[in-house]
N, C-alpha and C. Protein backbone atom coordinates (compact mmCIF):
# COMPACT_ATOMS: atom_id res chain seq x y z
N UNK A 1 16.82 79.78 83.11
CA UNK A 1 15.89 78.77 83.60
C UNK A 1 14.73 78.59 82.63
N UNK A 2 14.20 79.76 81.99
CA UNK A 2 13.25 79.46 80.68
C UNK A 2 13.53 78.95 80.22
N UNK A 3 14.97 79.18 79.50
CA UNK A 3 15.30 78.37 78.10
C UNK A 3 15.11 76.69 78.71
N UNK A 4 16.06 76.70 79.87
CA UNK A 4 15.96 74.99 80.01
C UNK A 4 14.44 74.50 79.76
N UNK A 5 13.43 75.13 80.81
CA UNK A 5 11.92 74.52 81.16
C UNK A 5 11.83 74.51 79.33
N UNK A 6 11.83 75.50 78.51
CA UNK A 6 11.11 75.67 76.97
C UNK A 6 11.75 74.21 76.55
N UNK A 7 13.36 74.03 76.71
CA UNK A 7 13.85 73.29 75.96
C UNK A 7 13.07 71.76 76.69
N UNK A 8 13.34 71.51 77.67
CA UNK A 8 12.67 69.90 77.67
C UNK A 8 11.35 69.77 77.58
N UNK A 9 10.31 70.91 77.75
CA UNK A 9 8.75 70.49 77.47
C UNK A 9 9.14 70.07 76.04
N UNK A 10 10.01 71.25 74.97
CA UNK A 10 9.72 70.56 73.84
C UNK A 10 10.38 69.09 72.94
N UNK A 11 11.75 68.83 73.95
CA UNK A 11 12.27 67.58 74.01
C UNK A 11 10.94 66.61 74.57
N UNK A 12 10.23 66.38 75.57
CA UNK A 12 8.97 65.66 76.00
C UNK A 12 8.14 65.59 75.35
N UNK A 13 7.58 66.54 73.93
CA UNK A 13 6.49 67.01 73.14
C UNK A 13 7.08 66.01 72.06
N UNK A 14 8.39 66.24 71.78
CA UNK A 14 8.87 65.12 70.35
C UNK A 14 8.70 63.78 70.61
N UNK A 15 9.07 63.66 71.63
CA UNK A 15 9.31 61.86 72.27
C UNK A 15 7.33 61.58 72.29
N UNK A 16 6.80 62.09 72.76
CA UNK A 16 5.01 62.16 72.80
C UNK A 16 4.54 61.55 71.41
N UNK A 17 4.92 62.75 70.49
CA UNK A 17 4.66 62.52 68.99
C UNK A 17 5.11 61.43 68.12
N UNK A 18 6.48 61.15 68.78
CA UNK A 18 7.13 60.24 67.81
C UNK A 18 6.57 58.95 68.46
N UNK A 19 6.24 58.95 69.58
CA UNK A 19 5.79 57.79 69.99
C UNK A 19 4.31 57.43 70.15
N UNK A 20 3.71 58.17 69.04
CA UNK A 20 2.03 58.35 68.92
C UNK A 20 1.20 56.96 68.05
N UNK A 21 0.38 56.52 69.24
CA UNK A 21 -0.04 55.60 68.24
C UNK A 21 -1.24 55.52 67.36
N UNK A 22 -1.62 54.86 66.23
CA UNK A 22 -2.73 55.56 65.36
C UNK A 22 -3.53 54.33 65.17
N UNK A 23 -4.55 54.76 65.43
CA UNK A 23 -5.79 53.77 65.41
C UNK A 23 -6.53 53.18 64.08
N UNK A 24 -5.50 51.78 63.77
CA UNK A 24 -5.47 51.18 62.21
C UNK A 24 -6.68 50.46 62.13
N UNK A 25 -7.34 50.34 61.05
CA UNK A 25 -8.62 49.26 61.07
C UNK A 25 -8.28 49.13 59.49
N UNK A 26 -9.07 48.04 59.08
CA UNK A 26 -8.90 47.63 58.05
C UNK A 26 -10.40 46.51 57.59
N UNK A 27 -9.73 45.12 56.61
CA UNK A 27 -10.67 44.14 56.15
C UNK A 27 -9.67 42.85 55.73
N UNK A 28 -9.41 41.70 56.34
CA UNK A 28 -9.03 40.63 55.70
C UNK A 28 -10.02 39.77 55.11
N UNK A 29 -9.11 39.74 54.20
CA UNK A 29 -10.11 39.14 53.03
C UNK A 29 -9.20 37.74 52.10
N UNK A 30 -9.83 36.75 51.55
CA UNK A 30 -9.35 35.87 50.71
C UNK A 30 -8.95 36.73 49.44
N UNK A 31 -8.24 35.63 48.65
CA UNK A 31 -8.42 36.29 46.96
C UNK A 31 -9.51 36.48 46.56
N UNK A 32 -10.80 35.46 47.04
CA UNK A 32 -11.93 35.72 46.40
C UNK A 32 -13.00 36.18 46.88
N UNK A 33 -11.86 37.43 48.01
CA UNK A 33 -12.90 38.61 48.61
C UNK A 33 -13.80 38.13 49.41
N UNK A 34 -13.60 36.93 50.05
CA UNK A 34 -14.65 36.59 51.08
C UNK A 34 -13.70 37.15 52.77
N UNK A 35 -14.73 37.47 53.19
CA UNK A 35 -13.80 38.01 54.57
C UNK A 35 -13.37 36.71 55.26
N UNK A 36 -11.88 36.96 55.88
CA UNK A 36 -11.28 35.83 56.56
C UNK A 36 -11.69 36.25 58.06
N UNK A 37 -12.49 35.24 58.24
CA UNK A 37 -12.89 35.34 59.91
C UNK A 37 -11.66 34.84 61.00
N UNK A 38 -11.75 35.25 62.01
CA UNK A 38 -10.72 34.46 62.99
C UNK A 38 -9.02 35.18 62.72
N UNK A 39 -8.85 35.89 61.65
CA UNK A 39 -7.74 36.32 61.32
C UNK A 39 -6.52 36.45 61.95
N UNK A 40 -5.68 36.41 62.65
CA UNK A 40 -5.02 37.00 63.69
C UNK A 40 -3.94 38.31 63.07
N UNK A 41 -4.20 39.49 64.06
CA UNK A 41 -3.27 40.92 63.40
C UNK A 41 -2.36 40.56 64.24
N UNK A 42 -1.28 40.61 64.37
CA UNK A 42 0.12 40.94 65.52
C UNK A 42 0.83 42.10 65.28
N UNK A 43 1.30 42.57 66.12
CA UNK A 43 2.40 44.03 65.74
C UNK A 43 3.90 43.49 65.35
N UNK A 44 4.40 42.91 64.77
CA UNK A 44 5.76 42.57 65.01
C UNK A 44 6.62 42.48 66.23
N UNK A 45 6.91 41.75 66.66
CA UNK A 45 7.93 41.79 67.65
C UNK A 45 7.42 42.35 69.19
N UNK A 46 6.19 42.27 69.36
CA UNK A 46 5.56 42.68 70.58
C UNK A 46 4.74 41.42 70.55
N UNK A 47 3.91 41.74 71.90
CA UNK A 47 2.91 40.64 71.73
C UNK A 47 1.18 40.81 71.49
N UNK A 48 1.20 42.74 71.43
CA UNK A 48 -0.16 43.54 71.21
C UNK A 48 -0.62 42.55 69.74
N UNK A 49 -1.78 42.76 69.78
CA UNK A 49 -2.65 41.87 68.48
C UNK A 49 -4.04 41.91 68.85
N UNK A 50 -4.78 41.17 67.72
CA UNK A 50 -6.29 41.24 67.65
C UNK A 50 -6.62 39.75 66.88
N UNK A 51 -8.05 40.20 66.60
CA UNK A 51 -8.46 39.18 65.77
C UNK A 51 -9.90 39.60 64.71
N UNK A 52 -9.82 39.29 63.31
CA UNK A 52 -11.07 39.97 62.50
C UNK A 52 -12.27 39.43 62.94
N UNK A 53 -13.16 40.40 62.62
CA UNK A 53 -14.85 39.68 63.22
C UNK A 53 -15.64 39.06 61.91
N UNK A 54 -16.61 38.79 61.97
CA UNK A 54 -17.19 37.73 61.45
C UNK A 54 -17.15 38.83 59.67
N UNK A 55 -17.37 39.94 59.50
CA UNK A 55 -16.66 40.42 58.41
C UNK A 55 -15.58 40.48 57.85
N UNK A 56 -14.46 40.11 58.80
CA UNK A 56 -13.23 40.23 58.58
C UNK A 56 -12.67 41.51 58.64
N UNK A 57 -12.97 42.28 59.41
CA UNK A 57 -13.00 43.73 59.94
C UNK A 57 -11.83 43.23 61.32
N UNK A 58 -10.84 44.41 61.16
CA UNK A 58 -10.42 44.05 62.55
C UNK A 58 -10.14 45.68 62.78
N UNK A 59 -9.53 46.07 64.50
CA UNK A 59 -9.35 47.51 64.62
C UNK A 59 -7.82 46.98 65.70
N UNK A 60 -6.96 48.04 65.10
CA UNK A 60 -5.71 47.85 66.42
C UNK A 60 -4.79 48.86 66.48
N UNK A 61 -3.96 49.52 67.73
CA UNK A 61 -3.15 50.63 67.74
C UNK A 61 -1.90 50.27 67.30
N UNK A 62 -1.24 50.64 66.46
CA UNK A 62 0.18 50.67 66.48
C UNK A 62 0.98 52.18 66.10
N UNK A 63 1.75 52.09 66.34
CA UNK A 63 3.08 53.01 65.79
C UNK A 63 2.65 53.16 64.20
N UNK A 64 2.79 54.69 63.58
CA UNK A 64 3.29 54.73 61.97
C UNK A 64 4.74 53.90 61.59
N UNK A 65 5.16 53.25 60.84
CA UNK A 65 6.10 52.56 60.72
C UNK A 65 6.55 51.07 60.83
N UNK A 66 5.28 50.58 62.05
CA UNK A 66 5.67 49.37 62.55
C UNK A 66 4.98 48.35 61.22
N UNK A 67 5.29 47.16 61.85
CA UNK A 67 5.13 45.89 60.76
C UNK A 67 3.97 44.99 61.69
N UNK A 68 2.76 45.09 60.85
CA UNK A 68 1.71 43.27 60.98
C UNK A 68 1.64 42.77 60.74
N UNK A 69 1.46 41.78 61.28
CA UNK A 69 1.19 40.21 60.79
C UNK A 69 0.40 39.79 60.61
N UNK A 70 -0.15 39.19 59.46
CA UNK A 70 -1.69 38.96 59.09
C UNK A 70 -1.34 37.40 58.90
N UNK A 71 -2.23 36.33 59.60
CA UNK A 71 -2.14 35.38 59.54
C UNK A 71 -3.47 34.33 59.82
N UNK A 72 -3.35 33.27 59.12
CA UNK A 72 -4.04 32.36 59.26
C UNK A 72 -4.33 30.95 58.36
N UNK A 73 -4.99 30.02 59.43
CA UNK A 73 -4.45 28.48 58.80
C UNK A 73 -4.52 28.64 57.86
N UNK A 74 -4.30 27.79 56.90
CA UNK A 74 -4.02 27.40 55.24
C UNK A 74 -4.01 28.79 54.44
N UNK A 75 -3.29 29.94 54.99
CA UNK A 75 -3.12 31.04 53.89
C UNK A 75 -1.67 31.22 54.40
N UNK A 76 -0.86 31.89 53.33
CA UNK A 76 0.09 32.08 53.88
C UNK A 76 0.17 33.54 54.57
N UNK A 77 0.68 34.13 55.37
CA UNK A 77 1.43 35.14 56.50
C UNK A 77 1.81 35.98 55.61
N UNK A 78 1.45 37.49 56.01
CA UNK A 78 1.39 38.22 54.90
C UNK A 78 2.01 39.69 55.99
N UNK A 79 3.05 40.29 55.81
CA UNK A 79 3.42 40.92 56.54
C UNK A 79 3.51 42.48 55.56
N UNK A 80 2.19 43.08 56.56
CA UNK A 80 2.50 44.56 55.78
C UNK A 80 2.97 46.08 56.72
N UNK A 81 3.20 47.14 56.21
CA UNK A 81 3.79 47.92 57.14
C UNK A 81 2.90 49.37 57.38
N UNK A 82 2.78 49.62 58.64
CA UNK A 82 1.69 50.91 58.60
C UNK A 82 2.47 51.76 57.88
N UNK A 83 1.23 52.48 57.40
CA UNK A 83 1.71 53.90 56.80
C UNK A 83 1.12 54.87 57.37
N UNK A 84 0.82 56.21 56.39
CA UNK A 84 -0.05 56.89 57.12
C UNK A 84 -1.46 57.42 56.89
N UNK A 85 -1.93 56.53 56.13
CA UNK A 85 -3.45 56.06 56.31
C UNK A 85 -3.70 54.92 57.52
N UNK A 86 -5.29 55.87 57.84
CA UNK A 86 -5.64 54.63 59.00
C UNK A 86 -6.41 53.64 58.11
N UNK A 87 -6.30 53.16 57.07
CA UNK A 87 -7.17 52.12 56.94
C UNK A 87 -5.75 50.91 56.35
N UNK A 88 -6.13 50.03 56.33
CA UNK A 88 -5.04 48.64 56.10
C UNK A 88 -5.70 47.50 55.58
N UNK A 89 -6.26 47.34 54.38
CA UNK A 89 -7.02 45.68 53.85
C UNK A 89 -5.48 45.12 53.30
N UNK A 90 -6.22 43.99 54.02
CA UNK A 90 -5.42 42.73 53.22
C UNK A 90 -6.08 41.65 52.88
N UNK A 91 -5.64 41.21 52.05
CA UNK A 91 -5.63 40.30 51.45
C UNK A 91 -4.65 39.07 51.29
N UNK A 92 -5.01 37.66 52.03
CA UNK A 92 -4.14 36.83 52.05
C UNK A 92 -4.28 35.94 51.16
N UNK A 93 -3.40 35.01 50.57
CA UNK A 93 -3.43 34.03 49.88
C UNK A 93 -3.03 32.88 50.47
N UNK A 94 -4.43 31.87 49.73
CA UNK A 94 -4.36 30.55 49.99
C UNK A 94 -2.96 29.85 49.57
N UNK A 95 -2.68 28.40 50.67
CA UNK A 95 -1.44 28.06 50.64
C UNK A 95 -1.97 26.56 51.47
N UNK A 96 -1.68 25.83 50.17
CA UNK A 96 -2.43 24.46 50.43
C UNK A 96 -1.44 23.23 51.21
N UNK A 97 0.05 23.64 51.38
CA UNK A 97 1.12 23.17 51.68
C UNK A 97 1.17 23.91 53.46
N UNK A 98 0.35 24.30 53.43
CA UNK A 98 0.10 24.61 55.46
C UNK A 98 -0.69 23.96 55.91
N UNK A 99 -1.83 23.59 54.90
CA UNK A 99 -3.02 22.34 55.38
C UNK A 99 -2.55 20.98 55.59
N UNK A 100 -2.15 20.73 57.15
CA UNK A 100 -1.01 19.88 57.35
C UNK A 100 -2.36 18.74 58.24
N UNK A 101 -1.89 18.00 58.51
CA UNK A 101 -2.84 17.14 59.79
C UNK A 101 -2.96 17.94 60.97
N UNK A 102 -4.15 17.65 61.38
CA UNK A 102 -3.93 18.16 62.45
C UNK A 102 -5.02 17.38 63.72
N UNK A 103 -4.96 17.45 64.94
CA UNK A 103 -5.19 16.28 65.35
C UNK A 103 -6.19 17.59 66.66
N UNK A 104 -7.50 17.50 66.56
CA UNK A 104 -8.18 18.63 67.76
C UNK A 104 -8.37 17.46 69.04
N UNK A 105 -7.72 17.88 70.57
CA UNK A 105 -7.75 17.45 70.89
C UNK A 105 -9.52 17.48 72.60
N UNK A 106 -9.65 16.45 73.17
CA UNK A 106 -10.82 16.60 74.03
C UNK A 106 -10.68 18.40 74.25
N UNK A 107 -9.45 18.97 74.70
CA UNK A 107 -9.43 20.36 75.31
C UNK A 107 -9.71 21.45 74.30
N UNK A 108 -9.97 20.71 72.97
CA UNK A 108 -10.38 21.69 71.75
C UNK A 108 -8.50 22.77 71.51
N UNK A 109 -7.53 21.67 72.12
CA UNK A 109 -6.50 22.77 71.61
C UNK A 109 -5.81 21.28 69.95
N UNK A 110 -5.24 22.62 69.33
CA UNK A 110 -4.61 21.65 67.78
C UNK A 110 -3.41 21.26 68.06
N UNK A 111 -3.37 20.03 67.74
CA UNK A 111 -1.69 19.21 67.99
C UNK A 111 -1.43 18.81 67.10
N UNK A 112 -0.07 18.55 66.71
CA UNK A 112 0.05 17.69 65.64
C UNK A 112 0.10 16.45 66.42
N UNK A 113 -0.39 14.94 65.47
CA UNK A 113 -0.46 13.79 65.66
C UNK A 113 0.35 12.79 67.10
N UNK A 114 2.06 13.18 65.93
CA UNK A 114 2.40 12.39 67.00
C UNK A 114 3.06 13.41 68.35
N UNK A 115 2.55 14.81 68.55
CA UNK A 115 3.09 14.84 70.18
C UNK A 115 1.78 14.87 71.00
N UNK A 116 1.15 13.78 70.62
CA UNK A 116 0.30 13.67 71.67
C UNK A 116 0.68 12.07 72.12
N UNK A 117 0.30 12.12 73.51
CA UNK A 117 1.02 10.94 74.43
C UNK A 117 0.01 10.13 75.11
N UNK A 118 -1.11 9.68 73.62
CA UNK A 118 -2.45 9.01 74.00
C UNK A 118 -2.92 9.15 72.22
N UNK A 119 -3.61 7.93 72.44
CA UNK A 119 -3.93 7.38 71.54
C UNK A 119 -5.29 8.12 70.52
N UNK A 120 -4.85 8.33 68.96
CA UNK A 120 -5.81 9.04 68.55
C UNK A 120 -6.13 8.10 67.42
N UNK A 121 -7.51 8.64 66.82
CA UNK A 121 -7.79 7.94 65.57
C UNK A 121 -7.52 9.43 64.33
N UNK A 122 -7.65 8.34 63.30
CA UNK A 122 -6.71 9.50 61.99
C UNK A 122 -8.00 8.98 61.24
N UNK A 123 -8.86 10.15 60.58
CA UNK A 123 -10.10 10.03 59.54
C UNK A 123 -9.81 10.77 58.02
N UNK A 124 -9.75 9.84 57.28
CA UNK A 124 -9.40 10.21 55.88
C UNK A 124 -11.17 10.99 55.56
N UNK A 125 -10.51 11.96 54.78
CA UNK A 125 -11.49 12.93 54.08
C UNK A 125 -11.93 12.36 52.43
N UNK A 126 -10.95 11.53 52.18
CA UNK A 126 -11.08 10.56 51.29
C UNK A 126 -12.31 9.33 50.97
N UNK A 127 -11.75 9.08 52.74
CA UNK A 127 -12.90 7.63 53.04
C UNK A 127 -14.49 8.03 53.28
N UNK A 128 -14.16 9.12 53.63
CA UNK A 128 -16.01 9.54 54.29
C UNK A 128 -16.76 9.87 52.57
N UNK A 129 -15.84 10.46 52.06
CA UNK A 129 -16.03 11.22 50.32
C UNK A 129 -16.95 9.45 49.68
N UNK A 130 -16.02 8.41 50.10
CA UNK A 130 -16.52 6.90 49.39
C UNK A 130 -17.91 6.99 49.67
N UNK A 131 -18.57 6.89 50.96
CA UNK A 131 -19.39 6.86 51.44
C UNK A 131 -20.75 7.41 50.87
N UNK A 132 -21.43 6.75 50.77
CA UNK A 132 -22.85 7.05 50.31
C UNK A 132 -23.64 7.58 51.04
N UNK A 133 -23.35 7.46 52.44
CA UNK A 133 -23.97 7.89 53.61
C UNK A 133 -23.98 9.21 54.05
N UNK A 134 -25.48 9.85 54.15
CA UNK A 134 -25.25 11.27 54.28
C UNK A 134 -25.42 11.75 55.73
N UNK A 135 -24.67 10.95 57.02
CA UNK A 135 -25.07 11.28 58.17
C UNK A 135 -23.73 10.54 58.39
N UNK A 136 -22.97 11.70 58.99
CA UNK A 136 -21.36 11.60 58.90
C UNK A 136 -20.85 10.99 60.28
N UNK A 137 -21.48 11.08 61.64
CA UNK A 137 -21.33 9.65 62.14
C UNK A 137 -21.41 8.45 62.01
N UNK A 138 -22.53 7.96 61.06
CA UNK A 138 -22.35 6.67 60.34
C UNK A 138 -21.39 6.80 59.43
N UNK A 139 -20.67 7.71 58.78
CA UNK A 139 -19.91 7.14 57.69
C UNK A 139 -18.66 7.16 58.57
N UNK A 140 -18.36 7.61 59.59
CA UNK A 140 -17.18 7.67 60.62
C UNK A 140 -17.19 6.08 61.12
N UNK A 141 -18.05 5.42 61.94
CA UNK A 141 -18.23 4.46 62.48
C UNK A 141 -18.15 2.93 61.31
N UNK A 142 -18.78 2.62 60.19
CA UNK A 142 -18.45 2.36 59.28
C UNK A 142 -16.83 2.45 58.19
N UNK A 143 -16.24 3.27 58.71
CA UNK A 143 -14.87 3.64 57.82
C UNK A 143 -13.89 2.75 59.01
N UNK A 144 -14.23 2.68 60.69
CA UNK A 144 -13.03 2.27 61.08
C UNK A 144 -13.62 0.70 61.39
């Protein structure tokens, strides 16, 4: 009866350990080392995640081994894997082919253009640039 009780505390003690999670923090950052605010971390394939603070500091638990997802608009998705240091910087790179239209709607959520099922206006960054006008509701009202 020892041996059994010895044997599964220490079968329960492995499964504990192996399933230990370690408290990762890190720094997202651009190429040009400016911290990426708003960042989003994900764990792979779960739905646990975070988000960096106005340093680009973020803190989150995962597994040694597992895979994050470092993401955000116009950079590309940068997937790195814990190890066994708790610290994790990344660094994402800009990716000017994600800076797509995008259309913010009254509810402040992002749509693209056409699946919205009501009528929007489209403002060139181009047209306001023409503009001599340094009070960007007039150069809005004026452009259409």
């Amino acid at each position: 009866m020892k041996r059994f009780s010895l044997l599964l505390t220490m079968f329960l003690l492995s499964i504990t350990f192996m399933m230990a999670q370690k408290n990762i923090s890190g720094k997202i950052v651009d190429e040009k080392g400016s911290p990426v605010i708003g960042a989003n971390i994900l764990i792979k394939g779960t739905s646990t995640g975070t988000i960096s603070d106005f340093d680009g500091n973020y803190t989150i638990n995962a597994p040694a081994g597992a895979a994050l997802v470092v993401s955000y608009t116009g950079y590309s998705s940068k997937e790195v894997i814990v190890g066994n240091s708790n610290l994790l910087n990344v660094t994402l790179a800009e990716d000017a082919a994600l800076l797509n239209e995008v259309v913010v709607t009254a509810f402040g959520i992002s749509r693209a253009q056409k699946a919205l099922g009501y009528s929007t206006e489209k403002v060139d960054a181009s047209k306001l640039q023409q503009k001599s006008e340094p009070d960007v509701l007039r150069a809005l009202q004026k452009s259409s």
